[in-house]
PDB file of N, CA and C in Angstrom:
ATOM      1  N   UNK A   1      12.874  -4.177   4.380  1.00  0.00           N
ATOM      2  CA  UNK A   1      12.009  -3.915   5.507  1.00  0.00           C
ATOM      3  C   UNK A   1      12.022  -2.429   5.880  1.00  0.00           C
ATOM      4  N   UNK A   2      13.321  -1.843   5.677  1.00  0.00           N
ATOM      5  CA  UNK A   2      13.112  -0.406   6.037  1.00  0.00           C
ATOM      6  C   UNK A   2      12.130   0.266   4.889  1.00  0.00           C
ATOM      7  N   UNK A   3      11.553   0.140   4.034  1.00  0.00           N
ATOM      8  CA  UNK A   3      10.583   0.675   3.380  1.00  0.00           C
ATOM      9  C   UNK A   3       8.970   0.043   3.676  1.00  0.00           C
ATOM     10  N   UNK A   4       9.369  -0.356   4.534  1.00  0.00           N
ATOM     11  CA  UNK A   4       8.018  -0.888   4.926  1.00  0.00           C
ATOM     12  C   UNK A   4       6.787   0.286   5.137  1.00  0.00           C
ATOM     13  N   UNK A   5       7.383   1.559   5.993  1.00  0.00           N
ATOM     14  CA  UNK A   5       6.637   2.855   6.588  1.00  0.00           C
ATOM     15  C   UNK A   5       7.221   4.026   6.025  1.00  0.00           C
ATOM     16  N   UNK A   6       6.589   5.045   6.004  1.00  0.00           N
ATOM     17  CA  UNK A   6       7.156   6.661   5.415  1.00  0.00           C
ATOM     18  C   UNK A   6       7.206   6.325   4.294  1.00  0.00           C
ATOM     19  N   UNK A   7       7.954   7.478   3.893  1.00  0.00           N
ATOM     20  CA  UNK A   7       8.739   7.646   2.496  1.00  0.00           C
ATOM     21  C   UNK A   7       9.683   6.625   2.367  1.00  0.00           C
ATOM     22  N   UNK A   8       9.353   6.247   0.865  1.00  0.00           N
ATOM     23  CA  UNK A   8       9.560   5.274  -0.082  1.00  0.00           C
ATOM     24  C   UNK A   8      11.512   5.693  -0.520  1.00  0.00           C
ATOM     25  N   UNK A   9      12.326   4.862  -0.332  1.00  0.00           N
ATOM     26  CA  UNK A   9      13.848   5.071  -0.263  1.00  0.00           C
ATOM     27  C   UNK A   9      13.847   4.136  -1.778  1.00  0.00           C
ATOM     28  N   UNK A  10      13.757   5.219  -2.912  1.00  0.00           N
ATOM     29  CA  UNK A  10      14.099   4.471  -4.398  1.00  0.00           C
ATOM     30  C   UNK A  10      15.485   3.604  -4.232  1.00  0.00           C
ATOM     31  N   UNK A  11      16.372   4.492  -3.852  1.00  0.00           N
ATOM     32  CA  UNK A  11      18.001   3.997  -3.905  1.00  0.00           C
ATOM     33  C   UNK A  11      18.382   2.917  -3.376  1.00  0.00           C
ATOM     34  N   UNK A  12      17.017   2.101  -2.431  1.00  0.00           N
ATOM     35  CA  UNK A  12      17.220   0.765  -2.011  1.00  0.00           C
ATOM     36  C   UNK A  12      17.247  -0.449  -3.049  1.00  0.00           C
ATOM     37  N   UNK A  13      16.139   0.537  -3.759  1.00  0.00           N
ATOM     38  CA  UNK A  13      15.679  -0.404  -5.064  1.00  0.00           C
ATOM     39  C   UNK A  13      16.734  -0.386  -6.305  1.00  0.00           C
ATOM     40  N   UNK A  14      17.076   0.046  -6.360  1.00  0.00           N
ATOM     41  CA  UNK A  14      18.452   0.552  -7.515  1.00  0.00           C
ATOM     42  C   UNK A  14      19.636  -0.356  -6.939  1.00  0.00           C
ATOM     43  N   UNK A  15      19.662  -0.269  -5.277  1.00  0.00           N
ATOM     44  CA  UNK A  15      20.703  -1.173  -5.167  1.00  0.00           C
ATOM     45  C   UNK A  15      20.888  -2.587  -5.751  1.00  0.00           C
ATOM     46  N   UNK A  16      19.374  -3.411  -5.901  1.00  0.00           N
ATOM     47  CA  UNK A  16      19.205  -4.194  -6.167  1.00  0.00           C
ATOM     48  C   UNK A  16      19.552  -5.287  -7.953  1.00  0.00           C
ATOM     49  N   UNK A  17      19.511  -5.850  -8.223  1.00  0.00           N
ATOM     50  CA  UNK A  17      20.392  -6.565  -9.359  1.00  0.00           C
ATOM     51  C   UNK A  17      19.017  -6.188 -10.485  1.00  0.00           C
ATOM     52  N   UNK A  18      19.201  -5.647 -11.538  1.00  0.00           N
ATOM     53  CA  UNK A  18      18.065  -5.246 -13.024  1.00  0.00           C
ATOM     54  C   UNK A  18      16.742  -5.921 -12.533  1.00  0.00           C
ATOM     55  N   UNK A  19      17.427  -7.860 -12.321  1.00  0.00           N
ATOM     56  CA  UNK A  19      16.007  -8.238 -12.528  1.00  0.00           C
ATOM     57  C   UNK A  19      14.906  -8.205 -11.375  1.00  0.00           C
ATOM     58  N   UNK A  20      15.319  -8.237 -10.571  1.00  0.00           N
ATOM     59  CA  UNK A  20      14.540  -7.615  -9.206  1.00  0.00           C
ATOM     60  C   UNK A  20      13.938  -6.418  -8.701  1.00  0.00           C
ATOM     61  N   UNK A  21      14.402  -5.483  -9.074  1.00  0.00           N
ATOM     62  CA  UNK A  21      14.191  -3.939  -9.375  1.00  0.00           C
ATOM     63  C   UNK A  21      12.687  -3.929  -9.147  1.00  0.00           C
ATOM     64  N   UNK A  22      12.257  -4.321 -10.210  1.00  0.00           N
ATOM     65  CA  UNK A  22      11.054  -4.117 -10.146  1.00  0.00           C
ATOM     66  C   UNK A  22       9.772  -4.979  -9.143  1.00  0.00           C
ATOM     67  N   UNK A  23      10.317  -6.109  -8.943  1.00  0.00           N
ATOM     68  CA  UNK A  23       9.556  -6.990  -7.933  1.00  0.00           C
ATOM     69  C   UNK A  23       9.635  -6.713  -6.597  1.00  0.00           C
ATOM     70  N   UNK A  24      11.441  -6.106  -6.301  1.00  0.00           N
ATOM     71  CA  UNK A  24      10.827  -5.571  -5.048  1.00  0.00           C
ATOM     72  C   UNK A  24      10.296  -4.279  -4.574  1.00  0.00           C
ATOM     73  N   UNK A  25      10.076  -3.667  -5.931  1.00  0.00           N
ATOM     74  CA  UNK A  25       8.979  -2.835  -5.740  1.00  0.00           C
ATOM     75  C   UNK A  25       7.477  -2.738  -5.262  1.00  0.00           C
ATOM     76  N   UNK A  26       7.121  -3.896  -6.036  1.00  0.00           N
ATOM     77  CA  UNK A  26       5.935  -4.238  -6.021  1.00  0.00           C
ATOM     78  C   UNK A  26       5.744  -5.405  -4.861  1.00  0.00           C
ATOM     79  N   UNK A  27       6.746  -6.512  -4.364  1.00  0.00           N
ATOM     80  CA  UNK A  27       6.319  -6.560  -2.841  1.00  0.00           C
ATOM     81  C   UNK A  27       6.671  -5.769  -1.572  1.00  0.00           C
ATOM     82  N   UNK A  28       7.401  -4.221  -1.779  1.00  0.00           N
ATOM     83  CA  UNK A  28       7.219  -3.390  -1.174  1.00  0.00           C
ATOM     84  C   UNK A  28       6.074  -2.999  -0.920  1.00  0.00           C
ATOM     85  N   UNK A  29       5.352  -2.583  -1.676  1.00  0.00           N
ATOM     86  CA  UNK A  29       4.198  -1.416  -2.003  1.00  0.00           C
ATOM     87  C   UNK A  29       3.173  -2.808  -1.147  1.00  0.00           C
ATOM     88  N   UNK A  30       3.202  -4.282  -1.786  1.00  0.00           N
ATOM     89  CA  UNK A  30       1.709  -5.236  -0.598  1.00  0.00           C
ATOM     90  C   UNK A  30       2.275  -4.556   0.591  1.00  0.00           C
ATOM     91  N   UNK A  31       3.591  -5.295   0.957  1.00  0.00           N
ATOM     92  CA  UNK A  31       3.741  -4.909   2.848  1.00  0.00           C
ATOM     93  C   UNK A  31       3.484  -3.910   3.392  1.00  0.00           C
ATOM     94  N   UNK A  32       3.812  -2.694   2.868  1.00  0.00           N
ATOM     95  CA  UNK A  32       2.875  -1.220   3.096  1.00  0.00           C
ATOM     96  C   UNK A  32       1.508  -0.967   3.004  1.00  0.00           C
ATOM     97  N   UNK A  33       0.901  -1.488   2.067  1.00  0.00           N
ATOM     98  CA  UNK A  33      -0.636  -1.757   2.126  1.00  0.00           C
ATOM     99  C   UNK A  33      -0.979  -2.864   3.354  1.00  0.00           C
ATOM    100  N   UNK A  34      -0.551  -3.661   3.733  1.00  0.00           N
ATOM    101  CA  UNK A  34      -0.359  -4.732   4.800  1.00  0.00           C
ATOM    102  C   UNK A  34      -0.093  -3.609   6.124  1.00  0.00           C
ATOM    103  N   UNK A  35       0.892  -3.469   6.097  1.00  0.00           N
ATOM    104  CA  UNK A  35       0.376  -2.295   7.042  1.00  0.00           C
ATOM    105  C   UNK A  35      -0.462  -1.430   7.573  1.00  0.00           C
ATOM    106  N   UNK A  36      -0.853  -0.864   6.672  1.00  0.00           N
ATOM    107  CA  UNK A  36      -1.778   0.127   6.974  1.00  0.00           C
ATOM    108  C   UNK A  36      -2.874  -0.678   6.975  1.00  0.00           C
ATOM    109  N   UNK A  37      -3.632  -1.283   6.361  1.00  0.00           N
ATOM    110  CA  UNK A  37      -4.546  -1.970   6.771  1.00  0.00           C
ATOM    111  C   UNK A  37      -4.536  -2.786   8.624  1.00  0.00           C
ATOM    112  N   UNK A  38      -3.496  -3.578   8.535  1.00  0.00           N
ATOM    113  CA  UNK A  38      -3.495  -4.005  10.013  1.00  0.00           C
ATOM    114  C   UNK A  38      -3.210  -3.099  11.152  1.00  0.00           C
ATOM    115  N   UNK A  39      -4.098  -1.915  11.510  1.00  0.00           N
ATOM    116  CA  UNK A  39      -3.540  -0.697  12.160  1.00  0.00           C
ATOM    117  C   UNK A  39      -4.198  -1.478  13.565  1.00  0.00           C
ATOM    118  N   UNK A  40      -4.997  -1.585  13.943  1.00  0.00           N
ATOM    119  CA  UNK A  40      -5.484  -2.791  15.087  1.00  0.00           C
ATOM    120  C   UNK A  40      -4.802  -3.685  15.247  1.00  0.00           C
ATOM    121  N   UNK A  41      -4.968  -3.723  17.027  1.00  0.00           N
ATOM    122  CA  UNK A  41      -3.910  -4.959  17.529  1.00  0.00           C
ATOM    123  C   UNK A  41      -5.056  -5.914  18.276  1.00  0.00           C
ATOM    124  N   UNK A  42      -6.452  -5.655  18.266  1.00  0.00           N
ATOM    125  CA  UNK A  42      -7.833  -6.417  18.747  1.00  0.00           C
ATOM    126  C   UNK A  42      -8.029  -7.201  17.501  1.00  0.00           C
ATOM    127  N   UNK A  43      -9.386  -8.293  17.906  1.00  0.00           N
ATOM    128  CA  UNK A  43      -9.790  -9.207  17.246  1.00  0.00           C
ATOM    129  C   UNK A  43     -10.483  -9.320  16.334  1.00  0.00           C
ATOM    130  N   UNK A  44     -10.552  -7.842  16.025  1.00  0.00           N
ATOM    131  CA  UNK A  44     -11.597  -7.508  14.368  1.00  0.00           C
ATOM    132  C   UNK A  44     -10.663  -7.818  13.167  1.00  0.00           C
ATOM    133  N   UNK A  45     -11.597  -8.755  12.843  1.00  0.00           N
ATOM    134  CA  UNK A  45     -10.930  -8.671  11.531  1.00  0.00           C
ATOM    135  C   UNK A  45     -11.236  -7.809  10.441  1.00  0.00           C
ATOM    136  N   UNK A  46     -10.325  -7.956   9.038  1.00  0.00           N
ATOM    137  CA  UNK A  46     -10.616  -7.282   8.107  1.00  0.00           C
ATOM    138  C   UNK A  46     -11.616  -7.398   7.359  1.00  0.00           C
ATOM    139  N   UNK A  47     -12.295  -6.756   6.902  1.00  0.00           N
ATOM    140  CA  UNK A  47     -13.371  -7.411   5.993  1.00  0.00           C
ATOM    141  C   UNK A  47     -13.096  -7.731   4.323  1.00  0.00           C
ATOM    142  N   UNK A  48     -13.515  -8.405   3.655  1.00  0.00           N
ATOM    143  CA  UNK A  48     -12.927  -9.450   2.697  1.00  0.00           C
ATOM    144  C   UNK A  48     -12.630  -7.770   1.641  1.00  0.00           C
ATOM    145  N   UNK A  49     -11.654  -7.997   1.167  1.00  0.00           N
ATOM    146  CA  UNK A  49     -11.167  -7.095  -0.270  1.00  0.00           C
ATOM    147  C   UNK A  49     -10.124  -7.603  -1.088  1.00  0.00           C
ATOM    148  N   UNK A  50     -10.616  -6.413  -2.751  1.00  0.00           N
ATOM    149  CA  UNK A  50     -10.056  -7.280  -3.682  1.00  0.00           C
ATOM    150  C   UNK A  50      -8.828  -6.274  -3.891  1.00  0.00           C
ATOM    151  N   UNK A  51      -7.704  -6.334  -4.936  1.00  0.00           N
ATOM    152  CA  UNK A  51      -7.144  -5.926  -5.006  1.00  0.00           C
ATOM    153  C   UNK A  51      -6.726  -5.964  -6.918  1.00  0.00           C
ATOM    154  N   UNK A  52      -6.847  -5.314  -7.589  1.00  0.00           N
ATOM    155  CA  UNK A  52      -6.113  -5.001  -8.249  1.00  0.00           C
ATOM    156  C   UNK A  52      -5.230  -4.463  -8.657  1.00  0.00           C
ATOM    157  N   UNK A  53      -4.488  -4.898  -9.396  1.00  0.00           N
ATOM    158  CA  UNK A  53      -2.811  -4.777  -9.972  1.00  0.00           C
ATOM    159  C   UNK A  53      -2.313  -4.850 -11.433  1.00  0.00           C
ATOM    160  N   UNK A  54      -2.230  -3.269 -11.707  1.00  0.00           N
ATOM    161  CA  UNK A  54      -1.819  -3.327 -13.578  1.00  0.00           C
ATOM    162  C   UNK A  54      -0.451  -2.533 -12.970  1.00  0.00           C
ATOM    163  N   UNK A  55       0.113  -2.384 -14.150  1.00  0.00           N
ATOM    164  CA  UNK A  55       1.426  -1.931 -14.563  1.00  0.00           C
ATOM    165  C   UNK A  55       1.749  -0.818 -13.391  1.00  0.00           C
ATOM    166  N   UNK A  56       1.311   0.260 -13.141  1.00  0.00           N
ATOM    167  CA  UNK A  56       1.351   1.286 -12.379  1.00  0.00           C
ATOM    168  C   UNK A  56       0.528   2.225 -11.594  1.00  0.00           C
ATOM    169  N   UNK A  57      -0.585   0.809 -11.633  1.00  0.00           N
ATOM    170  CA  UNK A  57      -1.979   1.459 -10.926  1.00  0.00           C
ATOM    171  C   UNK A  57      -1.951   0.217  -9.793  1.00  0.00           C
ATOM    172  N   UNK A  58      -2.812   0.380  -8.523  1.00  0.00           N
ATOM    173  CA  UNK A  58      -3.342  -0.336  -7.563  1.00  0.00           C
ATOM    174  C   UNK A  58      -4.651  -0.279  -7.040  1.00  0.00           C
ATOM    175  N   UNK A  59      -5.412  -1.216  -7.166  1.00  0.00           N
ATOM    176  CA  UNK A  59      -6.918  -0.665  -6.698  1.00  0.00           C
ATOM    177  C   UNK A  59      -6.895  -1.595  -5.755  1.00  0.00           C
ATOM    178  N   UNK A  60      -7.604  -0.654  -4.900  1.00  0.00           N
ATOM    179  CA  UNK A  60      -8.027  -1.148  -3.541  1.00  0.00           C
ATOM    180  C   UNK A  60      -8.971  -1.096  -3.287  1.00  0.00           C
ATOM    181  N   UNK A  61     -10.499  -2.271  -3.339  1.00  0.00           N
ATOM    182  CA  UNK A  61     -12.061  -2.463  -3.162  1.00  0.00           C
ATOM    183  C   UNK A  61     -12.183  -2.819  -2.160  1.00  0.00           C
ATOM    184  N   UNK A  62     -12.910  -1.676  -1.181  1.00  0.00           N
ATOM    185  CA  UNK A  62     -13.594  -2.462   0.103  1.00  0.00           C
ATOM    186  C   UNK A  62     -15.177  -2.724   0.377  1.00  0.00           C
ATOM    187  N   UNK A  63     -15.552  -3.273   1.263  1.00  0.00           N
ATOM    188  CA  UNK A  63     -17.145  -3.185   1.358  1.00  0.00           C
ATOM    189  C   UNK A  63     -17.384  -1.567   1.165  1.00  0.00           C
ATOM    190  N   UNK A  64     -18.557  -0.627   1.072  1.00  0.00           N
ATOM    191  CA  UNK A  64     -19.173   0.137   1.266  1.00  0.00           C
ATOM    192  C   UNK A  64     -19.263   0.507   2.241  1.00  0.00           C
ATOM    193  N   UNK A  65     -18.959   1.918   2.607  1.00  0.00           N
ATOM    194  CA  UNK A  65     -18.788   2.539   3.665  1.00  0.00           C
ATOM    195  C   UNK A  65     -18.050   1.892   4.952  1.00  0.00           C
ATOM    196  N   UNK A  66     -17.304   1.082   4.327  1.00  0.00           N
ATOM    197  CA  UNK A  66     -16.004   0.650   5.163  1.00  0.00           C
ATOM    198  C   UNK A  66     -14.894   1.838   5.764  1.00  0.00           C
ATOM    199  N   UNK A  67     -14.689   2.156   4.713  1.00  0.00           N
ATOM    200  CA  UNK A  67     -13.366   2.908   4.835  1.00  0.00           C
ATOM    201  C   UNK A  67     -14.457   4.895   5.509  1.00  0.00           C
ATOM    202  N   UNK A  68     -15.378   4.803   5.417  1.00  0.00           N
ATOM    203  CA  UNK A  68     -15.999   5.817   6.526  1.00  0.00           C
ATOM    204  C   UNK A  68     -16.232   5.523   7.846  1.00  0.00           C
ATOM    205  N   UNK A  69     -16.204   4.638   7.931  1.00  0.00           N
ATOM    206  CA  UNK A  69     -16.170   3.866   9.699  1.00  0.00           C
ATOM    207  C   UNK A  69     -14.684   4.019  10.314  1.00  0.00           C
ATOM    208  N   UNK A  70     -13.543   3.984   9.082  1.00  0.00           N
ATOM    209  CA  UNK A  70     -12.263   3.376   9.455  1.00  0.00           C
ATOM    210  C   UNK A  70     -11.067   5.022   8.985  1.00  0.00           C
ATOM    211  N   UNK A  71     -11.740   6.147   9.890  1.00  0.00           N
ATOM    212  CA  UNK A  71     -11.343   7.543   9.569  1.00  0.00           C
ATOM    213  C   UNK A  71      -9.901   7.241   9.588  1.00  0.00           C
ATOM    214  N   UNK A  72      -9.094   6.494  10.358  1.00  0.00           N
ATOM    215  CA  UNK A  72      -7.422   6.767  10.838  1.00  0.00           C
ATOM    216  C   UNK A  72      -6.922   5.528   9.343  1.00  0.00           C
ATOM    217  N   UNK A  73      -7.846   4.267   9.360  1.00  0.00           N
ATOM    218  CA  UNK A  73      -6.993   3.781   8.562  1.00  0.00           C
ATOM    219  C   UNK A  73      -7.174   4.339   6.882  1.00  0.00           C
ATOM    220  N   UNK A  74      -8.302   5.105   6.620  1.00  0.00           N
ATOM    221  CA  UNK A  74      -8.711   6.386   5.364  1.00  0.00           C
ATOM    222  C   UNK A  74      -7.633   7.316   5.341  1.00  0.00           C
ATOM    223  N   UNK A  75      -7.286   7.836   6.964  1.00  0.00           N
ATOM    224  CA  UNK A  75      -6.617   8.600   6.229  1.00  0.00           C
ATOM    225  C   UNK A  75      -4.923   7.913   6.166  1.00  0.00           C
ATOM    226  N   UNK A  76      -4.398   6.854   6.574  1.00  0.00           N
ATOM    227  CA  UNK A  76      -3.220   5.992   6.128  1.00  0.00           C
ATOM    228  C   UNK A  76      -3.078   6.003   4.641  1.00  0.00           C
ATOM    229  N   UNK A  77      -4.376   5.229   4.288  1.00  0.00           N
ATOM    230  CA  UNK A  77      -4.361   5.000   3.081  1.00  0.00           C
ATOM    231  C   UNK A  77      -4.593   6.606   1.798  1.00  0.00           C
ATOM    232  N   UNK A  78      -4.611   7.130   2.273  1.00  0.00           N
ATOM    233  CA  UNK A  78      -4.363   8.804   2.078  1.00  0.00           C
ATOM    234  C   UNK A  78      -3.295   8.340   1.456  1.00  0.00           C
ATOM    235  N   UNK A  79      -2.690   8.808   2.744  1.00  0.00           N
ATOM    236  CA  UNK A  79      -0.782   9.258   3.044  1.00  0.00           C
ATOM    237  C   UNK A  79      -0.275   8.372   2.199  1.00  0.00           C
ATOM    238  N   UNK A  80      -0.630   6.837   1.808  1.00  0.00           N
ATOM    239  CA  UNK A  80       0.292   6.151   1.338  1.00  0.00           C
ATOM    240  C   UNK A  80       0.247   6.075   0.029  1.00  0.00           C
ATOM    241  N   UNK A  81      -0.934   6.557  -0.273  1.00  0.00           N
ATOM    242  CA  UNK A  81      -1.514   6.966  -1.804  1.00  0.00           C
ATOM    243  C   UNK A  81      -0.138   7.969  -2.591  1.00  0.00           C
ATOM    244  N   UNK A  82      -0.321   9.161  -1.910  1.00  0.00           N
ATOM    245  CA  UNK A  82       0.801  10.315  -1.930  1.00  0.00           C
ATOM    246  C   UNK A  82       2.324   9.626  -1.804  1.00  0.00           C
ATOM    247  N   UNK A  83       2.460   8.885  -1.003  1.00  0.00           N
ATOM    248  CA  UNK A  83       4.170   8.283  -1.111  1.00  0.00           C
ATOM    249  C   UNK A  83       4.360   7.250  -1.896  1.00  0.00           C
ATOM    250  N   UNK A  84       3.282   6.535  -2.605  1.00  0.00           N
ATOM    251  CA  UNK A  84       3.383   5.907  -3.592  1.00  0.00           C
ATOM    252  C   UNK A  84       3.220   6.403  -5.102  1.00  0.00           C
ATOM    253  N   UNK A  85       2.539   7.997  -5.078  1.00  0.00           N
ATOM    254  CA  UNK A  85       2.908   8.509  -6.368  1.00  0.00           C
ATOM    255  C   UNK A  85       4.267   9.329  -7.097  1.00  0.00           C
ATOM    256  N   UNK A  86       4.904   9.499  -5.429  1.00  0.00           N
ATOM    257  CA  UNK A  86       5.914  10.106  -5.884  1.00  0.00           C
ATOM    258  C   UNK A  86       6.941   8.666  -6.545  1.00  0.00           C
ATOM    259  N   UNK A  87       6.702   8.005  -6.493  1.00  0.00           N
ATOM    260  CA  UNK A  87       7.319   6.264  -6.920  1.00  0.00           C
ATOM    261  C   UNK A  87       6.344   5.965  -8.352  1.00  0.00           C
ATOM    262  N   UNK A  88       5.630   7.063  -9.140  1.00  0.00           N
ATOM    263  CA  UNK A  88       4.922   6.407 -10.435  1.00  0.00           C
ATOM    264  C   UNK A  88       4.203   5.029 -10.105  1.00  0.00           C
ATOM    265  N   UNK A  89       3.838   5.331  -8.627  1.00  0.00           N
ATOM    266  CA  UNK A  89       2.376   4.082  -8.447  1.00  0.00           C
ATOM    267  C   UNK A  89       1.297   4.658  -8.386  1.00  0.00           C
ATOM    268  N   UNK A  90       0.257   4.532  -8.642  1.00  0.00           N
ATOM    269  CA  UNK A  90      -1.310   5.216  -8.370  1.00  0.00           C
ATOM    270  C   UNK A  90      -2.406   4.122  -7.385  1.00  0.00           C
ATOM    271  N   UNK A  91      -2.559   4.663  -6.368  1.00  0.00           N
ATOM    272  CA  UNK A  91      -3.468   3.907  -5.157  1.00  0.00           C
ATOM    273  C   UNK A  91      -4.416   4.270  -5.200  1.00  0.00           C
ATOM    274  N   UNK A  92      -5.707   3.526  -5.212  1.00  0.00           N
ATOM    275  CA  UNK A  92      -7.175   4.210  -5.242  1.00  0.00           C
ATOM    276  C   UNK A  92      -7.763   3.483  -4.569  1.00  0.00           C
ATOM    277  N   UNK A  93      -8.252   3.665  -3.643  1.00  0.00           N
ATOM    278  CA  UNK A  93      -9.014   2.854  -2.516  1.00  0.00           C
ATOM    279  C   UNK A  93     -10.835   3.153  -2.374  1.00  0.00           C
ATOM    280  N   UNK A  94     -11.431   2.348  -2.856  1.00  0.00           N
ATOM    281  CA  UNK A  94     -12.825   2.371  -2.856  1.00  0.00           C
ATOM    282  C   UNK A  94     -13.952   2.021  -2.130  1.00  0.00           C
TER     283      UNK A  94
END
């Protein structure tokens, strides 16, 4: 849970046993995307998106001109882009 926000703490992940290593990487990186997406505490919801997931890439598809309406959660998903590459993940949000 402490990697939920900020910078990404590798050495949490290392603590962890070989075979996990890598999974809780990768349900790190949803709950942080989970985050930043749920930046609202009102009754809008999200609008429907897909998500893809290869080896060391993440795509993130939203409606069209979603993410220009949504300047604070654009630029989250910025920031988290950048703290997920220093971790050999790549975030691309569309």
């Amino acid at each position: 849970m402490r990697n939920h926000r900020r910078k990404l703490d590798q050495a949490a992940f290392a603590a962890l046993p070989p075979y996990y290593r890598e999974l809780g990487l990768k349900l790190c990186v949803l709950l942080r995307l989970a985050v930043c997406l749920n930046r609202g505490r009102g009754a809008t919801a999200l609008p429907e998106l897909r998500v893809k997931a290869k080896a060391d890439r993440l795509e993130l598809q939203l409606p069209p001109g979603w993410l220009e309406d949504q300047p604070l959660t654009s630029a989250d998903l910025a920031a988290e882009s950048s703290a997920l590459a220093a971790c050999g993940i790549r975030l691309t949000a569309s």
